[in-house]
Protein backbone atom coordinates (compact mmCIF):
# COMPACT_ATOMS: atom_id res chain seq x y z
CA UNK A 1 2.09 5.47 7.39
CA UNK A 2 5.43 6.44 8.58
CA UNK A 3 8.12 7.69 5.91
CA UNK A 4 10.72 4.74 4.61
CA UNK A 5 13.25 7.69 2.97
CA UNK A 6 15.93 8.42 5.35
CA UNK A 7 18.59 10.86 4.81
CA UNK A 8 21.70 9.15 5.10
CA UNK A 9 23.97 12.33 6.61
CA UNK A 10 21.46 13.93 8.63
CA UNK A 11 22.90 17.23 8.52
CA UNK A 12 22.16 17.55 5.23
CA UNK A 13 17.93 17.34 6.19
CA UNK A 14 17.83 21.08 5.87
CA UNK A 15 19.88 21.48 2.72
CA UNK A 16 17.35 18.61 1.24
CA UNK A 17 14.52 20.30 1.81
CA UNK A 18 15.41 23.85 0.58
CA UNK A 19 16.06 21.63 -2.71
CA UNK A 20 12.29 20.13 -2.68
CA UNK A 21 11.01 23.62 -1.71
CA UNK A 22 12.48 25.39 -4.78
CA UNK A 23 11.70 22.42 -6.85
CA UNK A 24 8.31 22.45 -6.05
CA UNK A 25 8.10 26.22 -6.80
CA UNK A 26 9.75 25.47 -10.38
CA UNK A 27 6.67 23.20 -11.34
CA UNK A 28 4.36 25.30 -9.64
CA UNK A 29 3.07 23.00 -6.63
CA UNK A 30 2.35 24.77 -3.47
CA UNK A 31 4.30 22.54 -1.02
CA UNK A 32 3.25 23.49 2.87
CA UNK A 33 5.95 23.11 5.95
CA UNK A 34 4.59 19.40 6.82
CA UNK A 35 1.75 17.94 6.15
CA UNK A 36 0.56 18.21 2.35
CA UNK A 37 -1.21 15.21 2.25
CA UNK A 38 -4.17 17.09 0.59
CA UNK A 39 -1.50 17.31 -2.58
CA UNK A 40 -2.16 14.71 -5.47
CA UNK A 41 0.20 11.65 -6.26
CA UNK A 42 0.95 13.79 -9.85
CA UNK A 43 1.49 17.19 -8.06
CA UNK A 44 3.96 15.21 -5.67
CA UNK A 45 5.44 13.40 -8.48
CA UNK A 46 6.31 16.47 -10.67
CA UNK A 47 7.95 17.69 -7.66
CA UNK A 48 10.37 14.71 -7.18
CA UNK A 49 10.72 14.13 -11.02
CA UNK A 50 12.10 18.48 -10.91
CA UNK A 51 14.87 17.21 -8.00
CA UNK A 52 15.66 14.22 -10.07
CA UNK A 53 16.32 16.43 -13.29
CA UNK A 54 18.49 19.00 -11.56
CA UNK A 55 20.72 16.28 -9.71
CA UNK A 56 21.53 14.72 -13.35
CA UNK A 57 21.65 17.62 -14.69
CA UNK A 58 24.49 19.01 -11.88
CA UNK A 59 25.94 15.36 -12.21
CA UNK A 60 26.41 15.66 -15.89
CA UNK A 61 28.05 19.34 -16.05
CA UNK A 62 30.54 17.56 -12.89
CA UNK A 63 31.51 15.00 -15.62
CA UNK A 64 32.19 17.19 -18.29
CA UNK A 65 34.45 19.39 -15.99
């Protein structure tokens, strides 16, 4: 099944996945360059949930300033 989430300024791919690489480390998931299919749907999900909470969190301190 081919990937529906596109990164709409490609030169930010890199930048994007530094973020999910750290993230993942945070929750403790060993994320793989590539394939991690072998990774459960909650592993994978605590990963994305960790990216969501830091971008509010870096939205909300931009709001305050």
């Amino acid at each position: 099944m081919a990937s529906r989430n596109r990164v709409l300024v490609p030169e930010a791919r890199e930048g994007l996945d530094r973020f999910k690489m750290e993230a993942a480390r945070e929750v403790g998931v060993n994320l793989t360059e590539g394939y991690n299919g072998d990774l459960t749907s909650r592993q994978n999900g605590s990963v994305g949930g960790q990216m969501v909470k830091r971008m509010v969190e870096a939205y909300q301190k931009n709001l305050i300033k």
